[in-house]
Protein backbone atom coordinates (compact mmCIF):
# COMPACT_ATOMS: atom_id res chain seq x y z
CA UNK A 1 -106.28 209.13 -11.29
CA UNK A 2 -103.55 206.80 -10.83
CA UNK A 3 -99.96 207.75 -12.68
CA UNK A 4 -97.89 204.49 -14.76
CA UNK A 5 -94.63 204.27 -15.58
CA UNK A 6 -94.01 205.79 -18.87
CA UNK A 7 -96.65 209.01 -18.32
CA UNK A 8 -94.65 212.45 -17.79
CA UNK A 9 -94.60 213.63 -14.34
CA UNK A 10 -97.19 216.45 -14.16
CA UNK A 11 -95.59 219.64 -14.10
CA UNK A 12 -95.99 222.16 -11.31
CA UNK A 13 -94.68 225.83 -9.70
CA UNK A 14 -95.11 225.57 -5.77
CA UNK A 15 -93.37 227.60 -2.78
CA UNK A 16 -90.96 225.89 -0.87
CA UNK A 17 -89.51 226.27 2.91
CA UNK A 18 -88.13 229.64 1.95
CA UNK A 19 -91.35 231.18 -0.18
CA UNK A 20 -88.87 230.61 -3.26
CA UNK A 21 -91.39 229.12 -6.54
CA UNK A 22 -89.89 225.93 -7.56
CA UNK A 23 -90.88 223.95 -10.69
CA UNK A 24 -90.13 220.57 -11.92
CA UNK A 25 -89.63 221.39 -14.75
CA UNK A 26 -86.28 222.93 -13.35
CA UNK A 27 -85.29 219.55 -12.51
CA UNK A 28 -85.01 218.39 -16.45
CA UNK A 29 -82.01 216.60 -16.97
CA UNK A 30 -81.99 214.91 -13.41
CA UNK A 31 -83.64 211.80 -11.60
CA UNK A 32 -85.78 213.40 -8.89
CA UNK A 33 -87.41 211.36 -5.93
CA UNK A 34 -90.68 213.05 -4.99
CA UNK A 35 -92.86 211.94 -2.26
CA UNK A 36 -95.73 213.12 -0.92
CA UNK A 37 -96.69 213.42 3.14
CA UNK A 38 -99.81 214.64 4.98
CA UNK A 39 -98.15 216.78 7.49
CA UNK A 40 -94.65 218.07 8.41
CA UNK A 41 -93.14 217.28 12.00
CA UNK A 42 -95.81 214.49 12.74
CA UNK A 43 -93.87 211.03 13.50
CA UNK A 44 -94.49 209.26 9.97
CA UNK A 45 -93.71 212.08 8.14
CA UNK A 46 -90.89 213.12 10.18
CA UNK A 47 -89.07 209.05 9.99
CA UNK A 48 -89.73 209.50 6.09
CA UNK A 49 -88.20 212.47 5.20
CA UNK A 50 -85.34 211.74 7.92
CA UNK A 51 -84.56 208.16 5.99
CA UNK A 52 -84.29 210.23 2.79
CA UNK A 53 -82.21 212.71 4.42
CA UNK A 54 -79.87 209.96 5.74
CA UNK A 55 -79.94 208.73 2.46
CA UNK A 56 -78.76 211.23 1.13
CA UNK A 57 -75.17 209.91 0.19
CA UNK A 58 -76.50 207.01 -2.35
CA UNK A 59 -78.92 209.71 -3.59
CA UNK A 60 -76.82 211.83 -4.98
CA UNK A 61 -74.27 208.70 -5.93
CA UNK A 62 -77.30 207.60 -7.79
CA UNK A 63 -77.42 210.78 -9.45
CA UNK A 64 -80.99 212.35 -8.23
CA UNK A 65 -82.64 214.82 -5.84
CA UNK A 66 -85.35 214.36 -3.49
CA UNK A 67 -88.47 216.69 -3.46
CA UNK A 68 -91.37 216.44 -0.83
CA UNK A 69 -95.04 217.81 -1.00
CA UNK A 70 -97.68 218.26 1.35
CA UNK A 71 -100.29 220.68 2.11
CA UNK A 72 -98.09 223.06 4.82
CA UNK A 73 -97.64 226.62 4.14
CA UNK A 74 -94.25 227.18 3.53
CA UNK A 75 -93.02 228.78 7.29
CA UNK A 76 -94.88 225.11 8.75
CA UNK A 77 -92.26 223.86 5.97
CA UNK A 78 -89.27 225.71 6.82
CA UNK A 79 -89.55 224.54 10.42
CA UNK A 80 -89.98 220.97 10.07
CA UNK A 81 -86.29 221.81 7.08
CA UNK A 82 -84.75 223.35 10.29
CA UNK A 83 -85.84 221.30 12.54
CA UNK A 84 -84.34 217.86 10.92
CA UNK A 85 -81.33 219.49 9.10
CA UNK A 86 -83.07 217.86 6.09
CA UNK A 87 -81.73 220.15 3.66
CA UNK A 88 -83.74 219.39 0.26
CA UNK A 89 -87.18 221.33 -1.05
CA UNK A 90 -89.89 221.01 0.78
CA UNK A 91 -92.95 222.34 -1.15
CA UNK A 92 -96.20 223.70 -0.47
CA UNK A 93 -99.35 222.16 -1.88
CA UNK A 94 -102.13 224.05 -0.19
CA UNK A 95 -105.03 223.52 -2.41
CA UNK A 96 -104.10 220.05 -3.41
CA UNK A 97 -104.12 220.65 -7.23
CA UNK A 98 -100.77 218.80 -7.04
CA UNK A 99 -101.62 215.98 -5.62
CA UNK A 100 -104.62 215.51 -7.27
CA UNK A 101 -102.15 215.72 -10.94
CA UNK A 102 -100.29 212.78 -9.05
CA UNK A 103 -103.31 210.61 -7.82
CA UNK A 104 -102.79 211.15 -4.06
CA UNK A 105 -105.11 213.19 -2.90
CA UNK A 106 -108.02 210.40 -1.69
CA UNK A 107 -110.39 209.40 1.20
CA UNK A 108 -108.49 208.40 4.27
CA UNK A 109 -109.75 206.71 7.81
CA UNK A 110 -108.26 207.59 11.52
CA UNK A 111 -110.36 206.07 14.17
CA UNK A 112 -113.32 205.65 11.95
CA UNK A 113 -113.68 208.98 10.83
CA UNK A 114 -113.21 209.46 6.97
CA UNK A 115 -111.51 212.82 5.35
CA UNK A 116 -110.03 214.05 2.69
CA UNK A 117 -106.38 214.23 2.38
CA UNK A 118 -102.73 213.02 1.27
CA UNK A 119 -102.28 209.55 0.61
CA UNK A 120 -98.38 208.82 1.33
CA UNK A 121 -96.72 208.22 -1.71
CA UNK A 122 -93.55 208.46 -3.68
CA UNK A 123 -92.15 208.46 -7.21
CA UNK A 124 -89.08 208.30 -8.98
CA UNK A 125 -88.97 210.12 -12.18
CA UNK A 126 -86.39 210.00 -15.00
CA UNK A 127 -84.24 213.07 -16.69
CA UNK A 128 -86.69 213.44 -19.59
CA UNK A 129 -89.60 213.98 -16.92
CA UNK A 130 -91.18 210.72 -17.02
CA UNK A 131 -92.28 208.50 -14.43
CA UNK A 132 -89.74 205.69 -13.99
CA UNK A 133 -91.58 204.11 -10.98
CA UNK A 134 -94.79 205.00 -8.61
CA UNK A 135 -95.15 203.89 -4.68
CA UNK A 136 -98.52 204.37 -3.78
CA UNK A 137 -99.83 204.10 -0.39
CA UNK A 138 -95.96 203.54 0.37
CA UNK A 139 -95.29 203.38 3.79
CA UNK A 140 -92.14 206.02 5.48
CA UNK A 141 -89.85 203.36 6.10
CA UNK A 142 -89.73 201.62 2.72
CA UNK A 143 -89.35 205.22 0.77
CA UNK A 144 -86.08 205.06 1.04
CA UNK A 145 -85.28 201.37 -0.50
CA UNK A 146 -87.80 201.18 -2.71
CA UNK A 147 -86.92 204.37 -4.36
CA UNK A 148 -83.15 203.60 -4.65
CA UNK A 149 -83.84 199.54 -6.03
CA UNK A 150 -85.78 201.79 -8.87
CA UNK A 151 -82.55 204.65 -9.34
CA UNK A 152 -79.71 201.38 -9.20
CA UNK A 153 -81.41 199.77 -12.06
CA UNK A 154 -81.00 202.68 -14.32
């Protein structure tokens, strides 16, 4: 199911790059940016979470962190963190209960053949936990500006 703006952000306790639980609930008080990729180090996911790293300056000037999820165990994780100097949590979602709370876990296509898995997406949500905006289906390059038009208005 679909989030809107105006739900709260389901809440949520997942390993990141280092094996470290993180929660977003520990985020309270501060606009996050969290997006949602199928697979570290492959080149969609790597031009996203590069953009956001890049970004990084008029994300924090804008007063929020970014926060990515996929299905990766945590070492697949810390690699793709090393790899790209990305330098912001990278969490692991193994069983999908995540991003089935945040609507992206669907039926996806790739030369005809239909499975199960993350549908690339982002949100912004605000310091009291709520969503402030939701990118579905949002494609790696336009992360990045989307997101921020959403965090400038605010």
């Amino acid at each position: 199911m679909a989030l809107k703006v105006g739900d709260p952000a389901p809440d949520f306790a997942l390993a990141d790059q280092a094996g470290q639980t993180f929660t977003l609930a520990g985020l309270r008080g501060r606009r996050v940016i969290l997006y949602f990729y199928p697979r570290a180090d492959t080149p969609g996911c790597t031009t996203q979470a590069c953009s956001l790293r890049d970004a990084r300056e008029a994300i924090d000037a804008a007063g929020a962190v970014v926060v990515g999820i996929s299905p990766d165990k945590p070492d697949a994780q810390g690699r793709f963190d090393t790899k790209h100097g990305l330098g912001f949590p990278l969490l692991s979602d193994p069983d999908h209960a995540v991003a089935e709370a945040y609507g992206v876990w669907g039926e996806r296509s790739m030369y005809g053949k239909k499975y199960m898995g993350i549908i690339r997406s982002a949100f912004v949500i605000d310091e009291a936990g709520k969503v402030a905006e939701t990118f579905y289906k949002v494609s790696p390059k336009d992360t990045v500006p989307k997101a921020l038009a959403v965090l400038e208005q605010r």
